[in-house]
N, C-alpha and C. Protein backbone atom coordinates (compact mmCIF):
# COMPACT_ATOMS: atom_id res chain seq x y z
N UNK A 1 -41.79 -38.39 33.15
CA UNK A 1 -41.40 -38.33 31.76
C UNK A 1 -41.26 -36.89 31.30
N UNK A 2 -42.02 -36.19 31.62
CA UNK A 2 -42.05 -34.59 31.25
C UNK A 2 -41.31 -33.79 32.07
N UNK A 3 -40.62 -34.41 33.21
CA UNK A 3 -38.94 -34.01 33.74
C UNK A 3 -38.09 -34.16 32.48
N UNK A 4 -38.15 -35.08 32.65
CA UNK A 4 -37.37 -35.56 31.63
C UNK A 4 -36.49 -35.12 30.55
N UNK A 5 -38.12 -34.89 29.81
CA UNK A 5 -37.74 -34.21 28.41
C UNK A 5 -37.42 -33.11 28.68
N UNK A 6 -38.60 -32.00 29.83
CA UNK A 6 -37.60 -31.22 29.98
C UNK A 6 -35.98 -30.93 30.09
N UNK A 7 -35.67 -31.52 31.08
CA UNK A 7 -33.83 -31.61 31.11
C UNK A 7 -33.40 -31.85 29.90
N UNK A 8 -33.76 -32.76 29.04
CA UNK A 8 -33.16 -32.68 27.32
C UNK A 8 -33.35 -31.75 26.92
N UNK A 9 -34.25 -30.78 27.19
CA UNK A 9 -34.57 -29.56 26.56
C UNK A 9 -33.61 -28.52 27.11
N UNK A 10 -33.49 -28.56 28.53
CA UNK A 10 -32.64 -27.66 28.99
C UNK A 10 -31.42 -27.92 28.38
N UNK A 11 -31.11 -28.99 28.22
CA UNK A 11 -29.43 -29.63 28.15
C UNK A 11 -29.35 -28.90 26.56
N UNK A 12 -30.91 -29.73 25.64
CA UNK A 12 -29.97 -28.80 24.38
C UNK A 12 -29.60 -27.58 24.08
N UNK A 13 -30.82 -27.04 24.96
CA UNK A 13 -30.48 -25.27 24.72
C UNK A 13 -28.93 -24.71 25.11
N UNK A 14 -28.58 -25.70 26.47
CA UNK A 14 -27.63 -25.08 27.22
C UNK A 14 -26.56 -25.11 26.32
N UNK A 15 -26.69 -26.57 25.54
CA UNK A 15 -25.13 -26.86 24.44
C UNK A 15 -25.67 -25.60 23.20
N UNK A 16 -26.36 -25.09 22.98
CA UNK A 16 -26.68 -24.29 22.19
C UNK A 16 -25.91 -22.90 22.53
N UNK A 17 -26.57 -22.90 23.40
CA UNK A 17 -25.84 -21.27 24.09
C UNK A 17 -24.02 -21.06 24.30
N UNK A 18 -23.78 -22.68 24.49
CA UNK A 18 -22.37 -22.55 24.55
C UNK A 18 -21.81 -22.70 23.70
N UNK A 19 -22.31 -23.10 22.18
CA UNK A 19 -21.92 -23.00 21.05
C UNK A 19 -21.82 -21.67 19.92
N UNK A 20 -23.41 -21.69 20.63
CA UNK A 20 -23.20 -19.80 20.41
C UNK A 20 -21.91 -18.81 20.58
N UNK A 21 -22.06 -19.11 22.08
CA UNK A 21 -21.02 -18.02 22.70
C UNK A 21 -19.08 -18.53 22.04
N UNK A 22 -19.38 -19.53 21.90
CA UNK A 22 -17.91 -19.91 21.22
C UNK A 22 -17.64 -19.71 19.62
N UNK A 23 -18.98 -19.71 18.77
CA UNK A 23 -18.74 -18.67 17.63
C UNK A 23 -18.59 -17.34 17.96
N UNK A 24 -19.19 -16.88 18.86
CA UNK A 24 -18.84 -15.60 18.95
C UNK A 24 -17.99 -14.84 19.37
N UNK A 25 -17.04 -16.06 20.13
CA UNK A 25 -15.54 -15.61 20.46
C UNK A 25 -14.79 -15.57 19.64
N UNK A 26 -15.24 -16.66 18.31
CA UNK A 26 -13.99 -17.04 16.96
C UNK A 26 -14.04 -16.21 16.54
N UNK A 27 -15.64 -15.35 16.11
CA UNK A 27 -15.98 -14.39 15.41
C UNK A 27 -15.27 -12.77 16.16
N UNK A 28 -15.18 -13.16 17.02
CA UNK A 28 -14.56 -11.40 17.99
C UNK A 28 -13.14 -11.84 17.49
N UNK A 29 -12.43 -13.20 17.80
CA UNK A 29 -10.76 -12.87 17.01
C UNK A 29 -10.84 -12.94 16.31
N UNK A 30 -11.64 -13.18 15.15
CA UNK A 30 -11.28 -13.37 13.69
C UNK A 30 -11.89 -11.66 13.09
N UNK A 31 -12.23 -11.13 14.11
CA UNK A 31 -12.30 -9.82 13.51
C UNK A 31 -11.27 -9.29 14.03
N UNK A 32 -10.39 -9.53 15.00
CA UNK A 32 -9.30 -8.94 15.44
C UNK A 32 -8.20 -8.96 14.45
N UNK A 33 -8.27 -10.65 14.14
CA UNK A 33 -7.10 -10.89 12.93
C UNK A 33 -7.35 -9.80 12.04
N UNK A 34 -8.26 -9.82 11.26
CA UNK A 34 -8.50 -9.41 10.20
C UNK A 34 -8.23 -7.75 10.30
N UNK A 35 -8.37 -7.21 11.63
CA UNK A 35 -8.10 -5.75 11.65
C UNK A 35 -6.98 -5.45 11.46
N UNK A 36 -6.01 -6.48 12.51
CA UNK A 36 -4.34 -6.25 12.51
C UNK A 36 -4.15 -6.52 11.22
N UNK A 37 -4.38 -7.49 10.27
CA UNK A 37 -3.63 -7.63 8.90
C UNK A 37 -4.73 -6.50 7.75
N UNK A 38 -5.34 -5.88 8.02
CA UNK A 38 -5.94 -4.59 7.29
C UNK A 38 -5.32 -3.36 7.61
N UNK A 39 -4.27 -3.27 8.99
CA UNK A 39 -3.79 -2.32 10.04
C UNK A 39 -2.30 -2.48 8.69
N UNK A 40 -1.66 -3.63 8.31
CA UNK A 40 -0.26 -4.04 8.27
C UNK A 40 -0.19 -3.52 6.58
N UNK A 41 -1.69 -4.47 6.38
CA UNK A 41 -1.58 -4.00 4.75
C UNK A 41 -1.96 -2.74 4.57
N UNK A 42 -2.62 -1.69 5.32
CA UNK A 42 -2.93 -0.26 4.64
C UNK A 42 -1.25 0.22 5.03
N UNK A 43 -0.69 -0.18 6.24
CA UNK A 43 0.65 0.82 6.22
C UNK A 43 1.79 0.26 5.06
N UNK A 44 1.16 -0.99 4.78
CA UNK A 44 2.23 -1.57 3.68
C UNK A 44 2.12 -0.79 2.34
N UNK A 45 0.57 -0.24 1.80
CA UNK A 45 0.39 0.36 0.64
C UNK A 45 0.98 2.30 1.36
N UNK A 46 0.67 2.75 2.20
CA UNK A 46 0.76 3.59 2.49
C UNK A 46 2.71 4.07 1.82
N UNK A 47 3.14 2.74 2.63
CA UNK A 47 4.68 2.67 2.16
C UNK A 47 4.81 2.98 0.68
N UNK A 48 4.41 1.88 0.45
CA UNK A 48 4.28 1.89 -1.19
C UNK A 48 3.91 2.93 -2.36
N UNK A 49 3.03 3.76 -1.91
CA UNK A 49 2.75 4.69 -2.37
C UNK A 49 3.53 6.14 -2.05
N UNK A 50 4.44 6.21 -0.72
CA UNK A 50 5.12 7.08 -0.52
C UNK A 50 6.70 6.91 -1.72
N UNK A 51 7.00 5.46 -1.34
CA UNK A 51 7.97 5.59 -2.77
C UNK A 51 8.08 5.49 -4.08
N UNK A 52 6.52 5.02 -4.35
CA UNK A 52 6.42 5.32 -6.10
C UNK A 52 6.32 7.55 -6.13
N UNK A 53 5.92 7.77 -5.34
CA UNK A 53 5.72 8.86 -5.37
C UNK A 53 7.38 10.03 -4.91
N UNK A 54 8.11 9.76 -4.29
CA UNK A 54 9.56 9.42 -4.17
C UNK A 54 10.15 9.25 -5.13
N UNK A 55 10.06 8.11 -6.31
CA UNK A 55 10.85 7.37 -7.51
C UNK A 55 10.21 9.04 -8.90
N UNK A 56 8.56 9.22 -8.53
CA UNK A 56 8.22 9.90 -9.72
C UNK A 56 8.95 11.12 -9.75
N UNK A 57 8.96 11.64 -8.36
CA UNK A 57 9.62 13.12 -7.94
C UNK A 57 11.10 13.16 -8.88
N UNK A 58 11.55 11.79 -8.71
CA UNK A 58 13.13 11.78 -8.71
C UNK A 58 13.20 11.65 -10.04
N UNK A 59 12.06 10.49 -11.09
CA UNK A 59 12.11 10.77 -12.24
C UNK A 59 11.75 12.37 -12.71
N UNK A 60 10.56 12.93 -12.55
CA UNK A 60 10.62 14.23 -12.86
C UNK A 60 11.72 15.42 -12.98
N UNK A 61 12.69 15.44 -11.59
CA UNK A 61 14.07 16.10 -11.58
C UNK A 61 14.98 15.24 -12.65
N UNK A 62 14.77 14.39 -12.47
CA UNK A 62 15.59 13.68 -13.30
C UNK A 62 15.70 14.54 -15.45
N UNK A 63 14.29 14.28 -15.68
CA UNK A 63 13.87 14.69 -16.50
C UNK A 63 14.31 15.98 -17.10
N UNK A 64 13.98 16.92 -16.18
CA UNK A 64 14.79 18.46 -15.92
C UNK A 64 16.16 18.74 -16.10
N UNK A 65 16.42 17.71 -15.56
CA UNK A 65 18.28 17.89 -15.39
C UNK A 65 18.48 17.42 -16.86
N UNK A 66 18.12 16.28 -17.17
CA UNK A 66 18.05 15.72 -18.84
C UNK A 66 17.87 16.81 -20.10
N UNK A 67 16.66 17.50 -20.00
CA UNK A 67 16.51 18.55 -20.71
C UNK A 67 17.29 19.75 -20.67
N UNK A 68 17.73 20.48 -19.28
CA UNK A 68 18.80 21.23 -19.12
C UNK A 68 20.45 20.93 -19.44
N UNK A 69 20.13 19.53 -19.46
CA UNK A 69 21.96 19.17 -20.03
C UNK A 69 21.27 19.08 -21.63
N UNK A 70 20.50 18.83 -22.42
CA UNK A 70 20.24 18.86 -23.30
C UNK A 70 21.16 20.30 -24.13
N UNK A 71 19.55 21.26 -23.19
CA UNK A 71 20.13 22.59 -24.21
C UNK A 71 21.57 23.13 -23.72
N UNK A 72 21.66 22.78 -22.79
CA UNK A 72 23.58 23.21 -22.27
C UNK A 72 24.53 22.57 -23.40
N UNK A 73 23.94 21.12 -24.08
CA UNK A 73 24.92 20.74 -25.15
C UNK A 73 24.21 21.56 -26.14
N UNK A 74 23.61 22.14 -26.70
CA UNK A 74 22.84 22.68 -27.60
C UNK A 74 23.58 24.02 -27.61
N UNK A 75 23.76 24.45 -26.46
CA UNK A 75 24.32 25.93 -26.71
C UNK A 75 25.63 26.03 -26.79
N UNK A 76 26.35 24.64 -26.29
CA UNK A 76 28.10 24.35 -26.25
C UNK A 76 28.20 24.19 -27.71
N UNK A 77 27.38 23.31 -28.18
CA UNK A 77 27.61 23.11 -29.38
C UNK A 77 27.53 24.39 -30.43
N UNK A 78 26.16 25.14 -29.85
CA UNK A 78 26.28 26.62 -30.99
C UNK A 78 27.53 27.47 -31.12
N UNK A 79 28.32 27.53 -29.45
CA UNK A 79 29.42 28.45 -29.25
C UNK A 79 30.44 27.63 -29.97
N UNK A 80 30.83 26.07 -29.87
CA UNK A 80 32.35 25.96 -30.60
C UNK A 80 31.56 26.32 -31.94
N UNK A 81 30.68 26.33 -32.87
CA UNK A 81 30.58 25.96 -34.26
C UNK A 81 30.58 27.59 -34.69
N UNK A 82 30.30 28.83 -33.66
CA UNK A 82 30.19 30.31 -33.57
C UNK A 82 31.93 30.48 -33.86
N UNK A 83 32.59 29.66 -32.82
CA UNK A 83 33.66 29.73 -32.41
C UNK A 83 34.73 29.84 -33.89
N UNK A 84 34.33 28.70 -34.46
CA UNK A 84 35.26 27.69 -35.32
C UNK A 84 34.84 28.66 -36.68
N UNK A 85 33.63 29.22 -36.91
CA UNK A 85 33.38 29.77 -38.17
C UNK A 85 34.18 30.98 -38.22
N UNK A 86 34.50 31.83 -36.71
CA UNK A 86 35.26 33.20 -37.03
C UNK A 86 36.62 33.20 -37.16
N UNK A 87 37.00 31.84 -37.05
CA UNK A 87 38.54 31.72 -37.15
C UNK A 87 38.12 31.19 -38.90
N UNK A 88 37.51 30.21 -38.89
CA UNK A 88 37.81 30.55 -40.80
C UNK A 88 37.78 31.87 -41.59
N UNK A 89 36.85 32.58 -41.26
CA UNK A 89 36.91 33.92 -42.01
C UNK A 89 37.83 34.71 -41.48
């Protein structure tokens, strides 16, 4: 009888150990998954952040060029109205 139980004892441990070792395989790919899609999403923000930073550059020049055509009409405008007053007098 105390064969016996032993061998149940062995047997459960053994299904134990092999249950073990098979979480711990899910657990080794499921840390794999999780690296590759932490790998995909940092280069995805990485992207992302290179062209908001791209778009700001372009707004900023943008901006510049806006303000410089500004005073360019500002000063076109001073010269015809310079222009137009010395022909009246």
């Amino acid at each position: 009888m105390e064969t016996n139980d032993q061998g149940k004892k062995e047997k459960t441990f053994n299904n134990f150990g092999k249950k073990v070792d098979d979480f711990i395989d899910e657990l080794s790919e499921a840390g794999e998954r999780l690296q590759k899609e932490f790998n995909m999403k940092y280069e995805e923000l990485k992207r992302s952040a290179e062209k908001l930073k791209n778009e700001s550059e372009n707004k900023e020049r943008w901006k510049e060029v806006e303000e410089r055509l500004k005073k360019a009409g500002e000063e076109l405008s001073n010269a015809f109205k310079a222009a137009f007053r010395k022909r009246e007098q």
